[in-house]
Protein backbone atom coordinates (compact mmCIF):
# COMPACT_ATOMS: atom_id res chain seq x y z
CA UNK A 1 30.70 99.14 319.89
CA UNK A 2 33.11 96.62 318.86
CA UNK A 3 34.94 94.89 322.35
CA UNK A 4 38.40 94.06 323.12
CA UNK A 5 39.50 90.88 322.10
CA UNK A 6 40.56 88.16 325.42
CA UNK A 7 44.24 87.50 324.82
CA UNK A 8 44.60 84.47 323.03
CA UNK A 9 41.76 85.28 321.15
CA UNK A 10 41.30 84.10 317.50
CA UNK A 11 39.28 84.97 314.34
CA UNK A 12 39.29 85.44 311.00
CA UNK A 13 37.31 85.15 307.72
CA UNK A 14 37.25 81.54 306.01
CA UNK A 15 36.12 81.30 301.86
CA UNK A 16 33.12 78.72 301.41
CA UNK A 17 33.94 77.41 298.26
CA UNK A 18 33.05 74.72 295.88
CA UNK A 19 31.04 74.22 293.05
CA UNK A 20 26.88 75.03 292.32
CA UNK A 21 24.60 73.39 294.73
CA UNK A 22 27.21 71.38 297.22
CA UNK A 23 25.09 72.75 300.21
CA UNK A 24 27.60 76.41 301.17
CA UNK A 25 24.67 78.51 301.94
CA UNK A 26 22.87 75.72 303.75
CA UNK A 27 26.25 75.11 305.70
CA UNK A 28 26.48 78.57 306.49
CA UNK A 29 23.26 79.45 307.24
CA UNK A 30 23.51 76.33 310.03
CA UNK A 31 27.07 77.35 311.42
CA UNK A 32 26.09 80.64 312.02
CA UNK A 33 22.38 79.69 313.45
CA UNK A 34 20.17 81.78 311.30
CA UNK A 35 19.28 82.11 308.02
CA UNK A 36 20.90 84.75 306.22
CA UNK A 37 21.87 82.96 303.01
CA UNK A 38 18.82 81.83 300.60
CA UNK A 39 18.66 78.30 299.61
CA UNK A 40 17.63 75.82 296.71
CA UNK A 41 18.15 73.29 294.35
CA UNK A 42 18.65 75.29 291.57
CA UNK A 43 22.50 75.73 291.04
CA UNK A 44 24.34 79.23 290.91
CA UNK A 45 21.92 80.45 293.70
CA UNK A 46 24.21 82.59 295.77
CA UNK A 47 25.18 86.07 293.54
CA UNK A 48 27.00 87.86 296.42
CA UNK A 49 29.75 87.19 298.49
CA UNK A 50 27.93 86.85 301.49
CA UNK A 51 29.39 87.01 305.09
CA UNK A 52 28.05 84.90 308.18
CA UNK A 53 29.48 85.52 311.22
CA UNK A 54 29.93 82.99 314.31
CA UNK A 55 31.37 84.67 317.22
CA UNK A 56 32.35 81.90 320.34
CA UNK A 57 34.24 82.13 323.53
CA UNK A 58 37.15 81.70 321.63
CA UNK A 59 37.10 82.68 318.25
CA UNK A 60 35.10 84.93 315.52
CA UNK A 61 34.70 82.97 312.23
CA UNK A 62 33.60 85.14 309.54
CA UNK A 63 32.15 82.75 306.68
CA UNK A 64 32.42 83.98 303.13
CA UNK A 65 29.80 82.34 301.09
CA UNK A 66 30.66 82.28 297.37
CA UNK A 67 29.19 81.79 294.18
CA UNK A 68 29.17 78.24 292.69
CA UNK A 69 32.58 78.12 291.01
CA UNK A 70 31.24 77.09 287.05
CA UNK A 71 32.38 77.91 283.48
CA UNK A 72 30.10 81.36 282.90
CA UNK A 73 28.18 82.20 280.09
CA UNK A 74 26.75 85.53 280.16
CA UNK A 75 28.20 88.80 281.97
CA UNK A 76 26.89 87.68 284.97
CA UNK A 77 28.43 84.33 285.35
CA UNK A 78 31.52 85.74 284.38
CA UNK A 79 30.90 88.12 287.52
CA UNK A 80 30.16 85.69 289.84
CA UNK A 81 33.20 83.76 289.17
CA UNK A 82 35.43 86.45 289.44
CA UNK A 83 34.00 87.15 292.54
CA UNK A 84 34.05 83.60 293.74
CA UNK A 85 38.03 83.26 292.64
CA UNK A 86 38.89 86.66 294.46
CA UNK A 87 37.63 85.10 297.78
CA UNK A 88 40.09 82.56 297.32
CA UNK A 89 43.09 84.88 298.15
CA UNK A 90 41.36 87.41 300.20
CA UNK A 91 40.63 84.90 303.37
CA UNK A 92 42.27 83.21 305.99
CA UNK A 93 41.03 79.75 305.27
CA UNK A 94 39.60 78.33 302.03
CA UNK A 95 36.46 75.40 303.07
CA UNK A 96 36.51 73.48 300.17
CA UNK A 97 33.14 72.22 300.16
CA UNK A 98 32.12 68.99 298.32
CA UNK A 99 28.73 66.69 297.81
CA UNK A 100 29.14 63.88 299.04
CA UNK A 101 26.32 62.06 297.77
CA UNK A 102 27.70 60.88 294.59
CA UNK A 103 31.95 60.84 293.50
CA UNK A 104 34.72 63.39 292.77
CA UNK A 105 33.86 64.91 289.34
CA UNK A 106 35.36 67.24 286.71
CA UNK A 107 33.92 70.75 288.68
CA UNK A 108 35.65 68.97 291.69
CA UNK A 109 38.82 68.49 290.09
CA UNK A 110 38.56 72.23 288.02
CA UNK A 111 37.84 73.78 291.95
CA UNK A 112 40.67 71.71 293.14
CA UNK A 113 43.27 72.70 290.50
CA UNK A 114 42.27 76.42 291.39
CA UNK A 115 43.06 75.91 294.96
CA UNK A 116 45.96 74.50 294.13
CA UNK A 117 47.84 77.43 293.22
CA UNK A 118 46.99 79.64 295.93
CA UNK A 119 49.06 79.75 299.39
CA UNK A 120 45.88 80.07 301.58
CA UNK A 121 45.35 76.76 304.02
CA UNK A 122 42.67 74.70 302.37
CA UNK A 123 39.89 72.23 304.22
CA UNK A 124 38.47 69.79 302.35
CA UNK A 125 35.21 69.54 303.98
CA UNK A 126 32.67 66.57 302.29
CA UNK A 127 28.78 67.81 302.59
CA UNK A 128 25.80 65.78 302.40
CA UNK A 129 26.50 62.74 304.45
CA UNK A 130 23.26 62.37 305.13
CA UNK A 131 22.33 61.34 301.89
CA UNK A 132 25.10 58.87 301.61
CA UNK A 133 24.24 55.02 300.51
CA UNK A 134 26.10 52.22 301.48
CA UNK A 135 28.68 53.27 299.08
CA UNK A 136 29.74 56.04 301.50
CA UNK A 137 33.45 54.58 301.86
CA UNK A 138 34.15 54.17 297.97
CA UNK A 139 32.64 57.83 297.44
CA UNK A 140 34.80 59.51 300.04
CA UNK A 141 38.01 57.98 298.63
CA UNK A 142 37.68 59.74 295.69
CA UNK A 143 37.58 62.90 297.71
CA UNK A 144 40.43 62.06 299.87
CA UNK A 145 42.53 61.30 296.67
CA UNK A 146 41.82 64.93 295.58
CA UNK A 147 42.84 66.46 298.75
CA UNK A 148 45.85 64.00 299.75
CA UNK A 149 47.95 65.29 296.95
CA UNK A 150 47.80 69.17 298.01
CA UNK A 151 48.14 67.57 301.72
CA UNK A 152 44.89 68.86 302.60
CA UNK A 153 42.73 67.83 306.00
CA UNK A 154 39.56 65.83 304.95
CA UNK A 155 36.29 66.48 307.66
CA UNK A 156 32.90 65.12 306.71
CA UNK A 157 29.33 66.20 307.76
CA UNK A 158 25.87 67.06 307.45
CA UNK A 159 24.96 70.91 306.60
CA UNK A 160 21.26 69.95 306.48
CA UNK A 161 21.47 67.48 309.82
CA UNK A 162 24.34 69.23 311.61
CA UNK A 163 26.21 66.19 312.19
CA UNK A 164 29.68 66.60 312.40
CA UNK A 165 29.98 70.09 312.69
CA UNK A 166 30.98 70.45 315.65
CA UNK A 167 33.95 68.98 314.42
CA UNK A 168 34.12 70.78 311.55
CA UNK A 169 34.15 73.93 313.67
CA UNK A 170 36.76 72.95 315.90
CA UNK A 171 39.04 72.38 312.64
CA UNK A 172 38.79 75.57 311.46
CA UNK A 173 39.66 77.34 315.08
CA UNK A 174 42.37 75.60 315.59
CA UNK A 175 43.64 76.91 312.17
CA UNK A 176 42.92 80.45 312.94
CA UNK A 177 45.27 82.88 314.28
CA UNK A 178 44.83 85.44 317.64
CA UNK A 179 43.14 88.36 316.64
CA UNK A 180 40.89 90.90 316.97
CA UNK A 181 37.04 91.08 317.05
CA UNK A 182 36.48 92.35 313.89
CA UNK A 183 32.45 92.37 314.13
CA UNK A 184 30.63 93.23 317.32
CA UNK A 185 29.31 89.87 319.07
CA UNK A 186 26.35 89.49 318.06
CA UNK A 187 26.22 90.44 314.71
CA UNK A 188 25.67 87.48 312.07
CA UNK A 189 26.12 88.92 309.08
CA UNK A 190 27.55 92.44 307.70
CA UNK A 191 24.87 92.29 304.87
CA UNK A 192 21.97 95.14 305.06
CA UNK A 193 18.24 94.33 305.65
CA UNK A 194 16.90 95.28 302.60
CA UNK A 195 19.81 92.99 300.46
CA UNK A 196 18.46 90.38 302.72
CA UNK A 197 14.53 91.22 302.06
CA UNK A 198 15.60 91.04 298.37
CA UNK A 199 17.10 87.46 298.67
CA UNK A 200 14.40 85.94 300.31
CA UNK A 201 12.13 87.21 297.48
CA UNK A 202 13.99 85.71 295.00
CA UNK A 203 14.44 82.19 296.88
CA UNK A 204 10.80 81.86 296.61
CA UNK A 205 10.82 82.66 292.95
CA UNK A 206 13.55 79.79 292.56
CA UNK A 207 11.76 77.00 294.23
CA UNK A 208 7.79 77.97 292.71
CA UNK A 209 9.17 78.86 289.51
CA UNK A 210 10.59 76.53 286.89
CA UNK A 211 11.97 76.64 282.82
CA UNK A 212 14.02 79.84 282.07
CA UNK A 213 13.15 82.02 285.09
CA UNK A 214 15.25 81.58 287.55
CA UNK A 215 18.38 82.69 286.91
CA UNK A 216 17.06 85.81 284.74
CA UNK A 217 15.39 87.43 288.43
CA UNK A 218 16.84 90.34 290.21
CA UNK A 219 14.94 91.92 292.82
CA UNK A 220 15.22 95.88 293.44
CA UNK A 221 13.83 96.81 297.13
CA UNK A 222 12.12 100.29 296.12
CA UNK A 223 10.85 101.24 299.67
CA UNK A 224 10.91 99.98 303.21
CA UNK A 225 8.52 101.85 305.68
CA UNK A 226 9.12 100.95 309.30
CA UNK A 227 5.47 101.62 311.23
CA UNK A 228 5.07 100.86 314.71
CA UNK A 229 3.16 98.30 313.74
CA UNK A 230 3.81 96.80 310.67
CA UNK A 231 6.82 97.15 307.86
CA UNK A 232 6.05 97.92 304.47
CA UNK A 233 7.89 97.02 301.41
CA UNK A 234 7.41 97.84 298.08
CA UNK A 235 9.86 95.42 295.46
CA UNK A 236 10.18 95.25 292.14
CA UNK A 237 10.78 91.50 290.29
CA UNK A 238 12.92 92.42 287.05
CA UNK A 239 13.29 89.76 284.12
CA UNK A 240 14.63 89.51 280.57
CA UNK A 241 11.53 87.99 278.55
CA UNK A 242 7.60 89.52 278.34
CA UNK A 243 7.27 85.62 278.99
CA UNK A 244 9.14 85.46 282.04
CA UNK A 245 6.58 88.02 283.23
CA UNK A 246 4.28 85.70 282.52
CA UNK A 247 5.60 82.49 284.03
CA UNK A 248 5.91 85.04 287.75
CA UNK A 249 2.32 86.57 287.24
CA UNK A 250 0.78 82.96 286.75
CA UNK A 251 -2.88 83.15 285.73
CA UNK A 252 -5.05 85.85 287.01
CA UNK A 253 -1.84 86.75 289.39
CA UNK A 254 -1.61 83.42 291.44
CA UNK A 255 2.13 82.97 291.02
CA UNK A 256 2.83 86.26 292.41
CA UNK A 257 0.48 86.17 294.77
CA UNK A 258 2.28 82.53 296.09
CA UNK A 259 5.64 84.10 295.66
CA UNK A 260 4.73 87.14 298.32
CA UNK A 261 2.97 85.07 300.47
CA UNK A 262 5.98 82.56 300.65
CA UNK A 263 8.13 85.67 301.08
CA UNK A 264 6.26 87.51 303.24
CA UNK A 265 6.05 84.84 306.14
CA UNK A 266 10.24 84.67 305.63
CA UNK A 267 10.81 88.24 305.63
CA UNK A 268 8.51 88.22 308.98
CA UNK A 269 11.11 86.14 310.44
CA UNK A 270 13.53 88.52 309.92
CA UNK A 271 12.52 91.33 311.21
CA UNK A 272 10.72 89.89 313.61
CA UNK A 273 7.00 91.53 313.03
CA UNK A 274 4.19 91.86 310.53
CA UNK A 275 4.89 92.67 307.32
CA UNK A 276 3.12 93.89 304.42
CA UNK A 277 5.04 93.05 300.64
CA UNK A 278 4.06 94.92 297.76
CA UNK A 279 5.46 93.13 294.08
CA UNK A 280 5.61 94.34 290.52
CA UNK A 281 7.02 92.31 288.06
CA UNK A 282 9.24 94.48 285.06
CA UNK A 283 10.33 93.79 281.76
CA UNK A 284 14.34 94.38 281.60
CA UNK A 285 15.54 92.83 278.53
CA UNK A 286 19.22 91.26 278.72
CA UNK A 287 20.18 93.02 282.35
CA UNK A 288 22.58 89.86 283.11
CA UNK A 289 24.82 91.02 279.87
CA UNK A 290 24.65 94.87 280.70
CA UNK A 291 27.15 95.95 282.98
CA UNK A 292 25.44 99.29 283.86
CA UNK A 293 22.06 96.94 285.35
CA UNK A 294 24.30 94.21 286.85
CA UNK A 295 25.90 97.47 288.75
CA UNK A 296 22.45 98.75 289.67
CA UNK A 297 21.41 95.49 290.47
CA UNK A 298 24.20 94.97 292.85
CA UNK A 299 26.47 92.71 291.06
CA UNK A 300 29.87 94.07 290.23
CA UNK A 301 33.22 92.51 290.57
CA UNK A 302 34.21 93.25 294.23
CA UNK A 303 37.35 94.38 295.78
């Protein structure tokens, strides 16, 4: 059951945008207080428009985590963009998010130009402060320059850390306006289990896997038994190359075997009890350019 709404209460749903690897899901994940969104250093990790959702005393701030905003080249990319660029006009606010560990460059600008044209409020929020040298003031200028001539509000802080986000969060309220609860209280995201299950499979395959793999894995979540005592899942790893399968195997199986280990103590997290992970690894030659597998796969252009 979804409650009434206190009068005077806000929310709303606020686009997490920016471009590959600025730190959105890692902001996300910490604003909401749970990991929901997977994470690591390998750009274009997000595929789905994810939501978080932070419900307070006086607001509900539904986060919409995006795809890296980058110039595509395959069906997928393309996908993701589209996706990405649709959030931009379906949300309340638009987070513009930004590394700040090194200066404004052309993927800043191209995001920035975007955002430019749309008539959703934009925050320029700088990420990564925490990994800032002593060239920290020089750096954020060339942020500020970018957002000072759309008139946009210019917060700083630590998605890793925390810092400043309290700040950050109080920002964002204030630009919100009264509405309903649109999620029961505490919910933190709207995605299902299993997408979830599928994620954190494929974040271990992205940090213990290097070369051409990662972005050619899609997980399918075959089965999910719920016991009384344990949950058992049975998940398929599809790539595009015989030696992709390879490269996940590893020699006599030890890459898999990593992978559901790695996985398996995540997942446990998540649903909060033992859990027993089952993987397979298939051959699915050139699924990111096939519309038919990205739609199986869960990747279509949303609404």
């Amino acid at each position: 059951m979804i409650p009434t709404a206190p009068e005077g209460y806000k929310s709303g749903f606020i686009g997490i945008l920016g471009r590959p690897n600025v730190g959105k899901s890692t902001l996300m994940n910490q604003l909401v207080g749970q990991k929901i969104a997977i994470t690591s250093p390998v750009a274009q990790t997000t595929r789905n428009r994810l939501r978080g959702i932070l419900t307070t005393p006086e607001a509900q701030c539904i986060f919409v985590d995006t795809p890296g905003i980058h110039k595509p080249h395959h069906q997928l990319g393309k996908v993701l963009v589209k996706n990405a660029r649709m959030a931009i006009d379906s949300v309340d606010i638009v987070l513009f998010v930004v590394d700040g560990s090194g200066v404004a460059g052309g993927g800043d600008r191209y995001v920035a130009e975007l955002l430019s044209q749309t008539q959703t409020p934009v925050l320029l929020g700088i990420n990564k402060s925490d990994q800032q040298a002593e060239d920290a003031e020089a750096i954020d200028q060339t942020y500020t320059e970018l957002a000072s001539v759309q008139g946009w509000t210019v917060t700083k802080f630590s998605a890793l850390t925390g810092d400043g986000l309290d700040r950050l969060q109080s920002l964002l309220v204030e630009r919100l306006e009264p509405g309903p609860y649109y999620y029961p209280p505490d919910l933190v995201t709207d995605q299902p289990e299993r997408f979830i299950m599928g994620e954190l499979i494929r974040e271990q395959i992205l940090l213990l896997t290097r070369e051409e793999v990662p972005h050619s894995v899609a997980i399918a979540i075959e089965r999910v038994d719920e016991e009384p005592e344990i949950t058992r899942i049975l998940a398929t790893i599809h790539v595009e190359r015989p030696s992709q399968k390879g490269i996940v195997l590893g020699k006599g199986g030890s890459m898999l075997k990593a992978i559901g280990t790695a996985a398996r103590l995540q997942i446990q997290k998540l649903v909060m009890g033992k859990v027993y992970l089952e993987l397979f690894v298939r051959v699915q030659p050139k699924w990111r350019q096939s519309r038919t597998r990205l739609a199986e796969f869960g990747y279509q252009v949303e609404d």
